[in-house]
N, C-alpha and C. Protein backbone atom coordinates (compact mmCIF):
# COMPACT_ATOMS: atom_id res chain seq x y z
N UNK A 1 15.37 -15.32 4.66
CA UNK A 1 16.13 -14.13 4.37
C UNK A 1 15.14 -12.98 4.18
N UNK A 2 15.27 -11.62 5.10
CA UNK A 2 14.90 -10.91 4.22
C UNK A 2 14.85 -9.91 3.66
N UNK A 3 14.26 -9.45 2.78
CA UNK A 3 14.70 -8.82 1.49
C UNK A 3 13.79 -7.18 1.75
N UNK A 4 14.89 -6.08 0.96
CA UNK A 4 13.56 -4.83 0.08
C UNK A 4 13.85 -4.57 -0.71
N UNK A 5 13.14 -4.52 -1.63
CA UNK A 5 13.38 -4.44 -3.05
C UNK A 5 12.89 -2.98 -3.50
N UNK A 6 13.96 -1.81 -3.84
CA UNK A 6 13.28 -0.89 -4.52
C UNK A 6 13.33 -0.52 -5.91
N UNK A 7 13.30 0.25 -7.05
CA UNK A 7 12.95 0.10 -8.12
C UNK A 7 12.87 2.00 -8.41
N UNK A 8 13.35 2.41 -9.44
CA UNK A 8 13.34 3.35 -10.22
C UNK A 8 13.06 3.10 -11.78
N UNK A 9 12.28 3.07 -12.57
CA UNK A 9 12.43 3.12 -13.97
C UNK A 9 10.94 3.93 -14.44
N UNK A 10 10.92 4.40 -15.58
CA UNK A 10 10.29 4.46 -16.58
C UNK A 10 9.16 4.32 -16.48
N UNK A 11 8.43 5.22 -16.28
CA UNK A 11 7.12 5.24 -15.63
C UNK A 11 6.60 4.27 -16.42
N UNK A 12 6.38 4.09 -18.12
CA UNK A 12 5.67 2.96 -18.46
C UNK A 12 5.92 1.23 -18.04
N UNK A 13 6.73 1.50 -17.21
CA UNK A 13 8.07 0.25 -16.78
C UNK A 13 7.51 -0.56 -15.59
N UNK A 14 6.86 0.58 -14.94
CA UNK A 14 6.62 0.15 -13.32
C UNK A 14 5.55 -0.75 -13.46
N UNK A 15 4.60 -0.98 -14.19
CA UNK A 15 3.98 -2.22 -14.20
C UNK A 15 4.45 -3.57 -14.22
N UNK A 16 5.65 -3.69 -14.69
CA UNK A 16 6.76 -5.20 -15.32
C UNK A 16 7.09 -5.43 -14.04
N UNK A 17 7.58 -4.37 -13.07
CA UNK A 17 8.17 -4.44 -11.88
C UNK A 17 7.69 -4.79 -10.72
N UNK A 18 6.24 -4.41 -10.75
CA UNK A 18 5.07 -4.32 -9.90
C UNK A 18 4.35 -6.02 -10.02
N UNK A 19 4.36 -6.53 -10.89
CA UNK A 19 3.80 -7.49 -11.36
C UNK A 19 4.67 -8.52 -10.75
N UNK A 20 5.90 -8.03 -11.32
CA UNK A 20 7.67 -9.71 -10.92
C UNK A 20 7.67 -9.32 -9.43
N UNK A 21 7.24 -8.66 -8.52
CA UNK A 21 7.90 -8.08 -7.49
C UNK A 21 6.84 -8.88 -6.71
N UNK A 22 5.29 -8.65 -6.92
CA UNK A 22 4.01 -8.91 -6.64
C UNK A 22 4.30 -10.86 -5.84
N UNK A 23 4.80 -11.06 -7.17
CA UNK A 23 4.65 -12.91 -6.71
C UNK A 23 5.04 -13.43 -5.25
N UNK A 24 6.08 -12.67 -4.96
CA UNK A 24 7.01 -12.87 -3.67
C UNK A 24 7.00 -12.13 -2.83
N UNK A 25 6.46 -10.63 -2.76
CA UNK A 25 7.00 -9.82 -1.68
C UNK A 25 5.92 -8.86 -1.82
N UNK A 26 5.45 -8.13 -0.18
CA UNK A 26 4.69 -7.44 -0.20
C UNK A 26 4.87 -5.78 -0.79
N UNK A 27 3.83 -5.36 -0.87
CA UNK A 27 4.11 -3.97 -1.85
C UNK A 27 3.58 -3.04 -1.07
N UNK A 28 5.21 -2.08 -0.24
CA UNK A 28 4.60 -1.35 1.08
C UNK A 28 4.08 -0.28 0.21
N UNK A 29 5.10 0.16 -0.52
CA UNK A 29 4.52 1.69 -1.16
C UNK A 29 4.70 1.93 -2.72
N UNK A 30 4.37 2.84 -3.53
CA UNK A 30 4.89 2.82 -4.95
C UNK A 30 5.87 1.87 -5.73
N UNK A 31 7.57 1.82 -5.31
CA UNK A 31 7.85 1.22 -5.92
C UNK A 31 9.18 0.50 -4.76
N UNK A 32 8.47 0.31 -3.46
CA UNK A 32 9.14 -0.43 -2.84
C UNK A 32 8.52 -2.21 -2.21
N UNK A 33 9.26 -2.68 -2.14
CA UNK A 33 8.32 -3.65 -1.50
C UNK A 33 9.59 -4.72 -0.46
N UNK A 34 8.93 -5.84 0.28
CA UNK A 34 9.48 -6.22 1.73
C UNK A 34 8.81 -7.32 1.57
N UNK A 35 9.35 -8.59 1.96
CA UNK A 35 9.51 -9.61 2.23
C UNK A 35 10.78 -10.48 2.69
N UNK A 36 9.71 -12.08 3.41
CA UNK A 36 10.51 -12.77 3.91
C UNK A 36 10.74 -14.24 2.50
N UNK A 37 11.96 -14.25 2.05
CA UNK A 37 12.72 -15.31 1.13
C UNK A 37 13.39 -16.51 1.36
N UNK A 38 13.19 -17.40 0.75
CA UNK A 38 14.55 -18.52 1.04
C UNK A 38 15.56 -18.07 -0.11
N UNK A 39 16.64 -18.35 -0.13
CA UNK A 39 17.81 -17.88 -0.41
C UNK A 39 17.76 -18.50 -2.07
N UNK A 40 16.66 -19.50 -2.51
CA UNK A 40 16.53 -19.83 -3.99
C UNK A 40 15.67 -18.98 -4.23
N UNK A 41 15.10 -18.25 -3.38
CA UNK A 41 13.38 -17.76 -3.75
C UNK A 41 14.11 -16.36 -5.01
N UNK A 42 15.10 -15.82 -3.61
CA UNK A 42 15.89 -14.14 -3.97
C UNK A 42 16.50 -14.70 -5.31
N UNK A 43 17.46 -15.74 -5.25
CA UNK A 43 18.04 -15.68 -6.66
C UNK A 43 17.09 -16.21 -7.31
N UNK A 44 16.03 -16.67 -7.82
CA UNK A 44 14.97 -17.01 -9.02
C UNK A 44 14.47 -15.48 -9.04
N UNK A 45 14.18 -14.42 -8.42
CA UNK A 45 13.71 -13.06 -8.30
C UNK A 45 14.29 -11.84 -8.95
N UNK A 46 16.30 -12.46 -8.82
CA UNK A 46 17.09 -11.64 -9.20
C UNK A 46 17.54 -11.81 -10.58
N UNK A 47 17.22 -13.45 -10.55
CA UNK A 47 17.29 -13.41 -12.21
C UNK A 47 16.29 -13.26 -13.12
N UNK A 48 14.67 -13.53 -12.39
CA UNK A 48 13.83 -12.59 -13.24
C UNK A 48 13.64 -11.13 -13.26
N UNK A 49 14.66 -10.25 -12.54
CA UNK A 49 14.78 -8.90 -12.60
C UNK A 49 15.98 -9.01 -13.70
N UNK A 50 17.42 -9.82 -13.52
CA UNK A 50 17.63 -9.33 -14.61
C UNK A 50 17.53 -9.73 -16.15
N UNK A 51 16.11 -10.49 -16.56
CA UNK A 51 15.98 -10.86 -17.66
C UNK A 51 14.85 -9.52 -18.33
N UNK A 52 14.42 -8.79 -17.06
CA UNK A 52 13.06 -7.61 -17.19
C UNK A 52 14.29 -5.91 -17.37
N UNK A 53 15.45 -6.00 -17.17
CA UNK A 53 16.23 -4.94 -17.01
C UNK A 53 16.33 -4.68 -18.72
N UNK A 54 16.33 -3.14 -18.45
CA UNK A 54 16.16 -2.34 -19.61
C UNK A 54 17.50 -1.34 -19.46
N UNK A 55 18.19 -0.47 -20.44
CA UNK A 55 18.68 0.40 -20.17
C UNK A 55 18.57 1.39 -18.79
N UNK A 56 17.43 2.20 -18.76
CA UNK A 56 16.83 3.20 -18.11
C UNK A 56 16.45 2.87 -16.75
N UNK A 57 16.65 1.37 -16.64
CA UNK A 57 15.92 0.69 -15.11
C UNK A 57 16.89 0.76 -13.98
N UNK A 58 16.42 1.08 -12.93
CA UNK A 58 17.17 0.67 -11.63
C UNK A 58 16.80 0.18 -10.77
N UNK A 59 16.77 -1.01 -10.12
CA UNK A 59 16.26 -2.08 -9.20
C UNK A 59 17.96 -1.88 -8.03
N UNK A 60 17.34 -1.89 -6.92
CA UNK A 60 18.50 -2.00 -5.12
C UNK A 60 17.65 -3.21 -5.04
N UNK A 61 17.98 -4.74 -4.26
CA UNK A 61 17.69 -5.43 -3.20
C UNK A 61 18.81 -5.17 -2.39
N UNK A 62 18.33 -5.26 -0.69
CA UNK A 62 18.53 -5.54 -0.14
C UNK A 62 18.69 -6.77 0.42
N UNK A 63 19.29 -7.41 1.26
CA UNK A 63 18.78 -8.64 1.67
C UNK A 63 19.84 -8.97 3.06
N UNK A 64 19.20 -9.88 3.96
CA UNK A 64 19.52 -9.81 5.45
C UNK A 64 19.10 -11.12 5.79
N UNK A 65 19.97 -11.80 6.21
CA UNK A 65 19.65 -13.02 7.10
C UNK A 65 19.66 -13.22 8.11
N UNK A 66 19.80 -12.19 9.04
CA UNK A 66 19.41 -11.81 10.09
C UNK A 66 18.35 -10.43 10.09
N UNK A 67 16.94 -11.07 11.00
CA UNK A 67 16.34 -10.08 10.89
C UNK A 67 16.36 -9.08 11.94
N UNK A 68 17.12 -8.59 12.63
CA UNK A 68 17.31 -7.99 13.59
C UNK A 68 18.25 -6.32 13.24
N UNK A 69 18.51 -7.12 11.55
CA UNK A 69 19.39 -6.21 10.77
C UNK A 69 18.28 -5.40 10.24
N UNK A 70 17.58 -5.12 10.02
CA UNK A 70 16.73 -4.38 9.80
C UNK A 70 15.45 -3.69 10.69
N UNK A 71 16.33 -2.36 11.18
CA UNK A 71 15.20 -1.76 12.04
C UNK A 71 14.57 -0.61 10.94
N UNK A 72 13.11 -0.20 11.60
CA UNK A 72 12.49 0.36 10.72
C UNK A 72 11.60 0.66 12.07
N UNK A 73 11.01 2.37 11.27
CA UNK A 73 9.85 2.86 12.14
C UNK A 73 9.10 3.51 11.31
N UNK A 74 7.53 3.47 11.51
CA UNK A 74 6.81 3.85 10.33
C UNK A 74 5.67 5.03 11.15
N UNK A 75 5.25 6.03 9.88
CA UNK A 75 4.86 6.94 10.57
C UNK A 75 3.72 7.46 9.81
N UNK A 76 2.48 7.92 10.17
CA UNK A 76 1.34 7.94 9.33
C UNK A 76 0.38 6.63 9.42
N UNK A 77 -0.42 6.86 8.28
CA UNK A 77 -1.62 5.78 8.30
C UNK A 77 -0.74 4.48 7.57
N UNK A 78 -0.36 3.39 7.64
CA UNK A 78 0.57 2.40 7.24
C UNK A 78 1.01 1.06 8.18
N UNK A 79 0.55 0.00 7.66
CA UNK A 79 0.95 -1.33 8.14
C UNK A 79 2.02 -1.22 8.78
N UNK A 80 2.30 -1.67 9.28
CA UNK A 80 3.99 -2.23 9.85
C UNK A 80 4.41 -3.55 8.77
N UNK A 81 5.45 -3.68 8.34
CA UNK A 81 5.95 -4.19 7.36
C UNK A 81 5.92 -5.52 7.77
N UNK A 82 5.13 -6.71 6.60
CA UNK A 82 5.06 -7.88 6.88
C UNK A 82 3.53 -7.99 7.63
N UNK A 83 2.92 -7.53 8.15
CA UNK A 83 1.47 -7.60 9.07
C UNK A 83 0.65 -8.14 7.65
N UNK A 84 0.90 -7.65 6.95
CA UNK A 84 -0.52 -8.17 5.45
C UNK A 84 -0.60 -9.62 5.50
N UNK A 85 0.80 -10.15 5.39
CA UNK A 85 0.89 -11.63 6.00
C UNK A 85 0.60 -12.80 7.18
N UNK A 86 -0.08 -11.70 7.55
CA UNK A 86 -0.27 -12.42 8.99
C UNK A 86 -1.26 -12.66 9.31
């Protein structure tokens, strides 16, 4: 499956996020990140996001089991999403 995970909170926050996010999925930019999941991986991910959720926090996943569902074009100096893995 796969996943993007983005993230809004609390500037002192973004480390908690950066860290739980880190284990599983690559970290394209500030407070987004992209990876490929098995479908226990996302829910063990979603429930350590919501044991890390605070008032003030906002976490989006996405998620797609088909990857064809996700087009993307990138522009500037920047990986193509998923290449770090490879």
């Amino acid at each position: 499956m796969h996943v993007i995970v983005v993230y809004d909170v609390p500037a002192e926050r973004t480390s908690v996020y950066r860290k739980l996010l880190r284990r599983r999925l690559e970290h394209l930019q500030y407070s987004v990140f992209y990876g490929e999941l098995t479908e226990g991986q996302v829910t063990a991910m979603k429930n350590d996001i919501q044991k890390k959720l605070e008032p003030d926090d906002s976490i989006v996943v996405f998620e797609s089991s088909n990857p064809a569902a996700f087009e993307f074009s990138t522009f500037g100096d920047v990986d193509e999403p998923g290449s770090r893995f490879t």
